[in-house]
C-alpha atoms as a PDB file:
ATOM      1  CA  UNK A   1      22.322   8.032 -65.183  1.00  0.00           C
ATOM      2  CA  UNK A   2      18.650   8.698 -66.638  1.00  0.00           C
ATOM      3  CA  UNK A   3      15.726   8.819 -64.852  1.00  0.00           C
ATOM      4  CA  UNK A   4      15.075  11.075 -61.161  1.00  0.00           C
ATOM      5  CA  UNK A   5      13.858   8.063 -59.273  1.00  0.00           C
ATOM      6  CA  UNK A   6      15.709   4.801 -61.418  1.00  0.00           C
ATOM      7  CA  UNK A   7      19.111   4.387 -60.815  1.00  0.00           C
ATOM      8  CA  UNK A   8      20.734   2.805 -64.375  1.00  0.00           C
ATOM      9  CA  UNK A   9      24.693   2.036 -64.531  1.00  0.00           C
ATOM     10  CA  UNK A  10      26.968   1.364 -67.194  1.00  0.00           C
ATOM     11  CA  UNK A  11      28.400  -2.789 -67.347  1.00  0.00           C
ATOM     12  CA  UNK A  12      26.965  -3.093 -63.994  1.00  0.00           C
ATOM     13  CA  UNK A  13      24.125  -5.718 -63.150  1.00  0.00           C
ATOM     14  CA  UNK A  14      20.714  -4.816 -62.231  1.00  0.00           C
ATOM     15  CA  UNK A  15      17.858  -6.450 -60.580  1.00  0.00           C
ATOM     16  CA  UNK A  16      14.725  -5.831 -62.745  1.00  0.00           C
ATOM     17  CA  UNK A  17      11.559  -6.779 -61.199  1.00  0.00           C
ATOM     18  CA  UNK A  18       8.186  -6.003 -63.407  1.00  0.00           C
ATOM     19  CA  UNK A  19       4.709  -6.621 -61.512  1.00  0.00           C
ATOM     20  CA  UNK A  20       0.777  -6.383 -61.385  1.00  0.00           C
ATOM     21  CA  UNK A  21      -1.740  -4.084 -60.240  1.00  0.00           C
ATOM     22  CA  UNK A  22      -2.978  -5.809 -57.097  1.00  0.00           C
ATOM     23  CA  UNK A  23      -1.252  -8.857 -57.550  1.00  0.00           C
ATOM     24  CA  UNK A  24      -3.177  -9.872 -60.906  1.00  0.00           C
ATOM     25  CA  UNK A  25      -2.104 -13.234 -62.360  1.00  0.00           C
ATOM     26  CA  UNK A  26       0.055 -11.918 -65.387  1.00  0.00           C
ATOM     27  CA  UNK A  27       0.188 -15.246 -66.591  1.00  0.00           C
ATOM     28  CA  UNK A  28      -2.609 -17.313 -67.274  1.00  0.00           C
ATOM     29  CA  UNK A  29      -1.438 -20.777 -68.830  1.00  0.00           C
ATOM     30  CA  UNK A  30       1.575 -22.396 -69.074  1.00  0.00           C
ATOM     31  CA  UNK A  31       1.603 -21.448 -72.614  1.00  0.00           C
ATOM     32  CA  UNK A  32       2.428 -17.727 -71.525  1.00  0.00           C
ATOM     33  CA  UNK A  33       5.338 -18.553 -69.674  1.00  0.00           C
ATOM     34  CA  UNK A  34       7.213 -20.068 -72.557  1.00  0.00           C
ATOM     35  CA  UNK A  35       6.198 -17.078 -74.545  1.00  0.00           C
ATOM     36  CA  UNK A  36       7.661 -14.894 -71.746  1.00  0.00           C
ATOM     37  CA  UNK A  37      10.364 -16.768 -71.332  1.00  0.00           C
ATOM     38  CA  UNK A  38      11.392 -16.978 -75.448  1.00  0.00           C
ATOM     39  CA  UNK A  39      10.833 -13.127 -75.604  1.00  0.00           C
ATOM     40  CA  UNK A  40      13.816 -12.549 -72.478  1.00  0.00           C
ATOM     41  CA  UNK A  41      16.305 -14.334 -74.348  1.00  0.00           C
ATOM     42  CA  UNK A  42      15.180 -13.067 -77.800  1.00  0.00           C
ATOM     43  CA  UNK A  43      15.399  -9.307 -76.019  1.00  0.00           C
ATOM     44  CA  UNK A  44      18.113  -9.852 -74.299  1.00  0.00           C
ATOM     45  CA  UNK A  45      19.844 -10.353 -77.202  1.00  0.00           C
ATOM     46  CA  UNK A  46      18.844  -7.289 -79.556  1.00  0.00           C
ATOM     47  CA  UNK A  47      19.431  -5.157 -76.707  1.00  0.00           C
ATOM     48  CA  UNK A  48      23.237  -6.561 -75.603  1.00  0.00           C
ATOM     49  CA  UNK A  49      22.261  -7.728 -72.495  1.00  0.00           C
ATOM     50  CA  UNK A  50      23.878 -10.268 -70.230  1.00  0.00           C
ATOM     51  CA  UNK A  51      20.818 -12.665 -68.058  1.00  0.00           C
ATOM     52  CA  UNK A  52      22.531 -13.556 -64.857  1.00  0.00           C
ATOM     53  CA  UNK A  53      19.122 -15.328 -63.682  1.00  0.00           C
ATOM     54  CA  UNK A  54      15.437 -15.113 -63.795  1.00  0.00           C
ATOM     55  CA  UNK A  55      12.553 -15.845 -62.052  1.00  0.00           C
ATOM     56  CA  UNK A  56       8.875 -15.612 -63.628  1.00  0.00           C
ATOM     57  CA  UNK A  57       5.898 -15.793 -60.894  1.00  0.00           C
ATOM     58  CA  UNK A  58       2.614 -15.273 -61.395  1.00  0.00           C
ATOM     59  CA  UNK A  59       2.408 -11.976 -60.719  1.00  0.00           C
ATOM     60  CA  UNK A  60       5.364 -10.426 -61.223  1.00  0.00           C
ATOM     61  CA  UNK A  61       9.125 -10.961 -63.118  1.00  0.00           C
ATOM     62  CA  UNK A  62      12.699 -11.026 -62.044  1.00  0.00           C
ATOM     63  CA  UNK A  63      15.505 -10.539 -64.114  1.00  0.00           C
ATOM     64  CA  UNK A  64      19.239 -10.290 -63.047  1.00  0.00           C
ATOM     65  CA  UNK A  65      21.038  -8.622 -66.140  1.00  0.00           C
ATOM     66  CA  UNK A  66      23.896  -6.585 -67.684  1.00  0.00           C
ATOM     67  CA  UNK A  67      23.842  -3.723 -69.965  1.00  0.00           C
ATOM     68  CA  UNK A  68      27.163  -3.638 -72.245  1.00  0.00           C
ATOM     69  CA  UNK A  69      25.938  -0.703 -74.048  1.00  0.00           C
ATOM     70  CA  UNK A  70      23.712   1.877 -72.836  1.00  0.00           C
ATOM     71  CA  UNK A  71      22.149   1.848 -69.965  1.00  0.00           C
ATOM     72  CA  UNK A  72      19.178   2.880 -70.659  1.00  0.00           C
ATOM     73  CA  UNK A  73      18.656  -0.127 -72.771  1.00  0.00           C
ATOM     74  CA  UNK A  74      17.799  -1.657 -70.022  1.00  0.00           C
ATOM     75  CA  UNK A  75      13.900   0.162 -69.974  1.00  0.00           C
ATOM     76  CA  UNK A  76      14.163  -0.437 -73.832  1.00  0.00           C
ATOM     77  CA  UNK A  77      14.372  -4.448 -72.796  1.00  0.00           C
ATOM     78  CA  UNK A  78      11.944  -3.871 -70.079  1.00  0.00           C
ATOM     79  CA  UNK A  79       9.276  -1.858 -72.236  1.00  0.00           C
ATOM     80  CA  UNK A  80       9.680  -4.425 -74.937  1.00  0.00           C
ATOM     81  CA  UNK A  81       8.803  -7.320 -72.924  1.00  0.00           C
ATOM     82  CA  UNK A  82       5.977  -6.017 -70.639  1.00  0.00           C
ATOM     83  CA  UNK A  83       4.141  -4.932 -74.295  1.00  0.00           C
ATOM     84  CA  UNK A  84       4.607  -8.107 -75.808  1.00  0.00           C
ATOM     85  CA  UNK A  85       3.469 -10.297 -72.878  1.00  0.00           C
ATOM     86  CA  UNK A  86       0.562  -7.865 -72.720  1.00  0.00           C
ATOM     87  CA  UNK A  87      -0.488  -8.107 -76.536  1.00  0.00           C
ATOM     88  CA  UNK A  88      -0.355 -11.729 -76.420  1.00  0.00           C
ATOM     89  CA  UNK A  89      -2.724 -11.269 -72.992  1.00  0.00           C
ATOM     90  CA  UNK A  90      -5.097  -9.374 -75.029  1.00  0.00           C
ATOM     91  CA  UNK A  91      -4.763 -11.307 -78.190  1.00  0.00           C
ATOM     92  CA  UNK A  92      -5.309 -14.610 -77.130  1.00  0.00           C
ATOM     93  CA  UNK A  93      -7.495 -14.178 -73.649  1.00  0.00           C
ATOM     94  CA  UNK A  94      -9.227 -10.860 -73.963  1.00  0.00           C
ATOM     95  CA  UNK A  95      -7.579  -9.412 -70.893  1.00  0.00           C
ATOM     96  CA  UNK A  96      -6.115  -5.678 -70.429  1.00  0.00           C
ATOM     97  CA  UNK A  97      -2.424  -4.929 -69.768  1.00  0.00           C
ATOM     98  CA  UNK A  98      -2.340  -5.917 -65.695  1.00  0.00           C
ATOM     99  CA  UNK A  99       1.306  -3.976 -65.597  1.00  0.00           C
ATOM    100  CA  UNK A 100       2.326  -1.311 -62.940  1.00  0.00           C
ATOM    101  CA  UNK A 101       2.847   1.792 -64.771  1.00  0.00           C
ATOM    102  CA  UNK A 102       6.297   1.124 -63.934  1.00  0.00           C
ATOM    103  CA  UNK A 103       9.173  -1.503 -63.341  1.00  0.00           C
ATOM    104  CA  UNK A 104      11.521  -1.358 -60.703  1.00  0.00           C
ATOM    105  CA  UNK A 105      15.505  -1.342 -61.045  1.00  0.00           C
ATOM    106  CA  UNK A 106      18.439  -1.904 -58.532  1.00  0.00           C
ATOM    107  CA  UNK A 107      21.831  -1.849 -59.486  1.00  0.00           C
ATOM    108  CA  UNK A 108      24.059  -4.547 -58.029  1.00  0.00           C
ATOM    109  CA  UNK A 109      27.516  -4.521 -56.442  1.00  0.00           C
ATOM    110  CA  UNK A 110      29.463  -7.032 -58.114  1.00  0.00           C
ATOM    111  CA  UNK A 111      31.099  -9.785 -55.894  1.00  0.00           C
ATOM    112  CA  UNK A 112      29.156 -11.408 -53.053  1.00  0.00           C
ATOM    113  CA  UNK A 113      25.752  -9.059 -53.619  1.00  0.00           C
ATOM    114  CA  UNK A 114      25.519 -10.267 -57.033  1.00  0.00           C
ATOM    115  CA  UNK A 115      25.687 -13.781 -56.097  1.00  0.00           C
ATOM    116  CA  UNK A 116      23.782 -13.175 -53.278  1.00  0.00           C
ATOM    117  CA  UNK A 117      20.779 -11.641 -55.895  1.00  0.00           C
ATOM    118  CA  UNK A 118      21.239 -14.536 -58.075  1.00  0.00           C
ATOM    119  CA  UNK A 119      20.352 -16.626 -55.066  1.00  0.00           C
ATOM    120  CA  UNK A 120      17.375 -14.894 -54.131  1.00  0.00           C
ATOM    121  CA  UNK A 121      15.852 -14.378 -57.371  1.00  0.00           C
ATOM    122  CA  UNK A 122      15.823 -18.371 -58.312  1.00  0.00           C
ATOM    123  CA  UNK A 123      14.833 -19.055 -54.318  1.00  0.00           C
ATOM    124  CA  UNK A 124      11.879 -16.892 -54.835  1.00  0.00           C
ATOM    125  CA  UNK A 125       9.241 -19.283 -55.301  1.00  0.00           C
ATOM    126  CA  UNK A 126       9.918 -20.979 -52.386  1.00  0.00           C
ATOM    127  CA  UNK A 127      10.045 -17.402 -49.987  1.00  0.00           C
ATOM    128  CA  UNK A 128       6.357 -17.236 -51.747  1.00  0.00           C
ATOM    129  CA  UNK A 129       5.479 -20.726 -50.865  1.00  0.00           C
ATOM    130  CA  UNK A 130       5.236 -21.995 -54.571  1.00  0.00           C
ATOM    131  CA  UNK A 131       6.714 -25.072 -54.131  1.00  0.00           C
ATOM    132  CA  UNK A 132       9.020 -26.802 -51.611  1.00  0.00           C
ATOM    133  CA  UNK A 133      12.605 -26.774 -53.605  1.00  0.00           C
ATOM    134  CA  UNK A 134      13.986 -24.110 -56.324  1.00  0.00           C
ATOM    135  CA  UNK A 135      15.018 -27.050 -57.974  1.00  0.00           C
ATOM    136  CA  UNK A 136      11.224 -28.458 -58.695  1.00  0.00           C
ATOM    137  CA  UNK A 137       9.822 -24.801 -60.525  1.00  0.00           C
ATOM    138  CA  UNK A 138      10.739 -24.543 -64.016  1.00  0.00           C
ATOM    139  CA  UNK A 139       9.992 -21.132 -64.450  1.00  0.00           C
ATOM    140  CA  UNK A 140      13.126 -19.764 -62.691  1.00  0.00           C
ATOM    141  CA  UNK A 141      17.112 -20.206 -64.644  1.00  0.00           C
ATOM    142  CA  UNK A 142      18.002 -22.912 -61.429  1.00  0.00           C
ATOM    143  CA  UNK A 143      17.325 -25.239 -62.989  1.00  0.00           C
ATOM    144  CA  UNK A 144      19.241 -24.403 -66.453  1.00  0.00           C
ATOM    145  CA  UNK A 145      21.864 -23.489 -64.201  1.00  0.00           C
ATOM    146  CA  UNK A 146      22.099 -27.093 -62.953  1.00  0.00           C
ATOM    147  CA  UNK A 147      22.083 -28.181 -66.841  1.00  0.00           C
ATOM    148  CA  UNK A 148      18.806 -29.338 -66.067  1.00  0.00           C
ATOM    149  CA  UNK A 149      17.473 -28.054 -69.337  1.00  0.00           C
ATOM    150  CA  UNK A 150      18.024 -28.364 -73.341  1.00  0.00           C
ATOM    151  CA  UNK A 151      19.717 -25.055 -74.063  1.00  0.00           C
ATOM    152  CA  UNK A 152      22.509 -23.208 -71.646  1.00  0.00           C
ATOM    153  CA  UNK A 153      21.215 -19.315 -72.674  1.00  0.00           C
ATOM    154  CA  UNK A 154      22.442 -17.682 -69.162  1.00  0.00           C
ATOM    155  CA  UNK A 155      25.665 -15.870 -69.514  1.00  0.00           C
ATOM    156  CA  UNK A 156      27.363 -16.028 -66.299  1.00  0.00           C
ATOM    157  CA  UNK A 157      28.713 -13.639 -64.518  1.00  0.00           C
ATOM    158  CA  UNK A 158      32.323 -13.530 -63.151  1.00  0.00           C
ATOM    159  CA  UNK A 159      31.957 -14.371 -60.251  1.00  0.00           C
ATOM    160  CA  UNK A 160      29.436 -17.533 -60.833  1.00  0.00           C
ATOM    161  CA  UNK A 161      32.209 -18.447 -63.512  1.00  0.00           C
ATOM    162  CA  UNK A 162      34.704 -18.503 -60.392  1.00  0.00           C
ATOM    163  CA  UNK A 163      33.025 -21.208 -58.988  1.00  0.00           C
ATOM    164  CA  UNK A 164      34.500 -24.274 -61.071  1.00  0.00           C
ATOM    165  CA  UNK A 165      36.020 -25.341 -64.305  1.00  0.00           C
ATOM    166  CA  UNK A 166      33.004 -26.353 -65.467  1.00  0.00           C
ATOM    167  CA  UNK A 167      29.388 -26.217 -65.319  1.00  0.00           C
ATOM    168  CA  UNK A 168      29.085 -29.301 -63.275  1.00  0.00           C
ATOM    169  CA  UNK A 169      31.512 -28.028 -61.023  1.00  0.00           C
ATOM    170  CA  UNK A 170      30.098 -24.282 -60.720  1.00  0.00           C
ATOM    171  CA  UNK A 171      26.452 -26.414 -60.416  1.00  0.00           C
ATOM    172  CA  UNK A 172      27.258 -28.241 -57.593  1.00  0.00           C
ATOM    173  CA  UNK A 173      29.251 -25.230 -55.915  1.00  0.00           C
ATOM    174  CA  UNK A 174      25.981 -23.073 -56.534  1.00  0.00           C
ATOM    175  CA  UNK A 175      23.700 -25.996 -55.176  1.00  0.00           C
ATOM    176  CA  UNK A 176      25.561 -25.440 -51.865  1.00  0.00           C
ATOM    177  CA  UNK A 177      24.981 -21.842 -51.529  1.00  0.00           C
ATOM    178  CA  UNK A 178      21.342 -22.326 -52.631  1.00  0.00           C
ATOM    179  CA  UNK A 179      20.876 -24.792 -49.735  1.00  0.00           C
ATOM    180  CA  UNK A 180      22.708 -22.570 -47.396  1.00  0.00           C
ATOM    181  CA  UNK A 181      20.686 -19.878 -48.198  1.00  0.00           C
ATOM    182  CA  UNK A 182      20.548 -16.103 -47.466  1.00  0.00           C
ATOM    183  CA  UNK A 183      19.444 -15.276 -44.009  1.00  0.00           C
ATOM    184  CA  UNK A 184      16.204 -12.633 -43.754  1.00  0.00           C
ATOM    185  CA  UNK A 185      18.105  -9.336 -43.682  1.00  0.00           C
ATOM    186  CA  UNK A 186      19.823  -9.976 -46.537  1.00  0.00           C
ATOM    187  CA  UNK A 187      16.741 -10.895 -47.783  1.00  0.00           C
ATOM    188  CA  UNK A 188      15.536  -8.058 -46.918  1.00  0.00           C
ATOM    189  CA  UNK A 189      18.216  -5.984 -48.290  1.00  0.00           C
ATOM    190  CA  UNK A 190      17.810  -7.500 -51.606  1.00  0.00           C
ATOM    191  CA  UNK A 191      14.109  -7.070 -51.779  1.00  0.00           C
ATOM    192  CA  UNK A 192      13.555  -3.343 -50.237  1.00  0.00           C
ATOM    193  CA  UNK A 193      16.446  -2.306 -52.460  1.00  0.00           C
ATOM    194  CA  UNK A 194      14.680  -3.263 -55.484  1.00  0.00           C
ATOM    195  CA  UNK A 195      11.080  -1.801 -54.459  1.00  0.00           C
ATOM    196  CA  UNK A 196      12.757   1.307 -53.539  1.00  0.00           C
ATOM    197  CA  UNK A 197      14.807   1.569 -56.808  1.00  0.00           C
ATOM    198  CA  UNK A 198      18.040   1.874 -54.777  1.00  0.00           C
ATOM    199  CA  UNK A 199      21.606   0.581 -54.803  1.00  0.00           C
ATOM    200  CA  UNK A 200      21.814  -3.323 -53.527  1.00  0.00           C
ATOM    201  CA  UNK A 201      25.601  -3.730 -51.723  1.00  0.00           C
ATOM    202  CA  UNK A 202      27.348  -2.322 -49.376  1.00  0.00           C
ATOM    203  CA  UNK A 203      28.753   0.974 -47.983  1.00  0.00           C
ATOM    204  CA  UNK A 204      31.421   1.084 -50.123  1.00  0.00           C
ATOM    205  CA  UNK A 205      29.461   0.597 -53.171  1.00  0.00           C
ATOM    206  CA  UNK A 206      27.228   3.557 -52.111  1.00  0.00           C
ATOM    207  CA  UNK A 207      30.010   5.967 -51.794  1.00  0.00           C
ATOM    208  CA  UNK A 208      31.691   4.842 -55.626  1.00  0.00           C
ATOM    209  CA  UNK A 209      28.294   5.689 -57.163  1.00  0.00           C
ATOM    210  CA  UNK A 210      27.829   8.340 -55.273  1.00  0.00           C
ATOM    211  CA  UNK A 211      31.868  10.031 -56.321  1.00  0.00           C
ATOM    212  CA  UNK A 212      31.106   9.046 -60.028  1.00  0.00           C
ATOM    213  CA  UNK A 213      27.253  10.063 -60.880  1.00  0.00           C
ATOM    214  CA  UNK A 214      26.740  12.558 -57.805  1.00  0.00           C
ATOM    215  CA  UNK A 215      23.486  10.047 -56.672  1.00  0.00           C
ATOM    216  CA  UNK A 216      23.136   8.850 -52.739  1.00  0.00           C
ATOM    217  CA  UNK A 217      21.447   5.786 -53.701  1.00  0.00           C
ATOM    218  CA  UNK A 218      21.875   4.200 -50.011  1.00  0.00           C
ATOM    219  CA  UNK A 219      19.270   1.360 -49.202  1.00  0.00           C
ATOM    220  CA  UNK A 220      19.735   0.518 -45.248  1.00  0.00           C
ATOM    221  CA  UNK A 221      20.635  -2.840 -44.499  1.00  0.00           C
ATOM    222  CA  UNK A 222      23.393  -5.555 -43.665  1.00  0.00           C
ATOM    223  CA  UNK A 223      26.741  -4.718 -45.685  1.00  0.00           C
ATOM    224  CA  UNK A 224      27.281  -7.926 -46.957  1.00  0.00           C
ATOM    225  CA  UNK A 225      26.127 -11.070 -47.346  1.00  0.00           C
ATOM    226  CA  UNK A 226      28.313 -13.825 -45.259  1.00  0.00           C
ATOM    227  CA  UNK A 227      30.453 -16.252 -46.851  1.00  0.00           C
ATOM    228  CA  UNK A 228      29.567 -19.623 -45.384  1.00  0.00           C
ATOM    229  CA  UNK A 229      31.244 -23.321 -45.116  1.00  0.00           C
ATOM    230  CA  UNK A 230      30.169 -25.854 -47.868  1.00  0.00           C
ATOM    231  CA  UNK A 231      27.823 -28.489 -46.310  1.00  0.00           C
ATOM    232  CA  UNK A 232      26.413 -31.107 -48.213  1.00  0.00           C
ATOM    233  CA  UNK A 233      23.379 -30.524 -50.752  1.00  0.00           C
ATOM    234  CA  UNK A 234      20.216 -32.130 -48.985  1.00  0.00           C
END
């Protein structure tokens, strides 16, 4: 596990988050979102990653991925993108990289966290006030994951695939958990975990990293997100 203050594991997910100095619009046209958005699934691909979800804000990116090789491939991916959104900044509007020296990593528990991350990630622009429904931004995988879009690129994780049969069927299951929602500690959770470069799950998960790499990479906080009852999708 490389890195003194980035926690990076083997076939586990990870929440990526890359963002600006001072909040500085990384993206200025819509133009630059596509561009973004080609270069994640062209990356993902040369470096054998699975995207679980994604979120692209003004300001900052989310990704929720997979490394099935090395882990550090994950920076690789991460490196790659940030310098290729930045060229094109510079290229086409005459602007300077706007990039934190460095992203952010959390590695995910698998089961209910991961889910849990995938919710939060694609609910983000409405926790930031972007727009009223996840289901109305574009710029996030919800709506791909509703087979809202041309091309199916995501490659879902077990437990998503769990869900149904099909996509419908794992769509409309996922529609009810995004309207149910994750409650502000888990919230919380998620987000501090990230920021802080720490482990997102529980107790449990804490102690197998810590028996297998020798890392405490504890982020206090709720130890897990609840299950809740299917209600209708409003």
């Amino acid at each position: 596990m490389p890195g003194k203050d980035r926690l990076l594991l083997a076939g586990h997910p990870h929440h990526l988050v890359r963002k600006s100095q001072g909040n500085e619009p990384i993206f200025l046209d819509e133009a630059d979102y596509n561009h973004c958005l080609g270069q994640i699934r062209k990356l993902s691909q040369d470096y054998n990653l699975s995207v679980h979800a994604y979120c692209l804000l003004p300001d900052r990116i989310h990704i929720i991925a997979t490394p099935h090789g090395d882990p550090t491939d994950l920076s690789t991916f991460m490196k790659a993108l940030s310098c290729r959104t930045s060229l094109r900044r510079k290229n086409l509007h005459g602007r300077s990289s706007a990039w934190e020296v460095r992203y952010r990593s959390s590695p995910v528990e698998p089961g209910q966290w991961l889910l849990a991350c995938m919710c939060y990630v694609e609910r983000l622009p409405v926790i930031h006030e972007l727009t009223t429904s996840a289901y109305h931004y574009h710029l996030s995988s919800y709506r791909m994951r509703l087979g809202k879009t041309d091309h199916y690129w995501l490659k879902d994780p077990e437990e998503y695939a769990r869900l149904g049969s099909s996509i419908q069927e794992r769509a409309e299951a996922y529609r009810t958990y995004m309207s149910n929602g994750l409650d502000r500690s888990e919230e919380a959770m998620i987000d501090t975990a990230v920021q802080r470069c720490r482990l997102t799950g529980s107790i449990r998960f804490v102690k197998e990293v810590y028996r297998e790499y020798g890392i405490l990479g504890i982020n206090r906080g709720p130890g897990r997100p609840r299950k809740r009852r299917k209600k209708p999708d409003g």
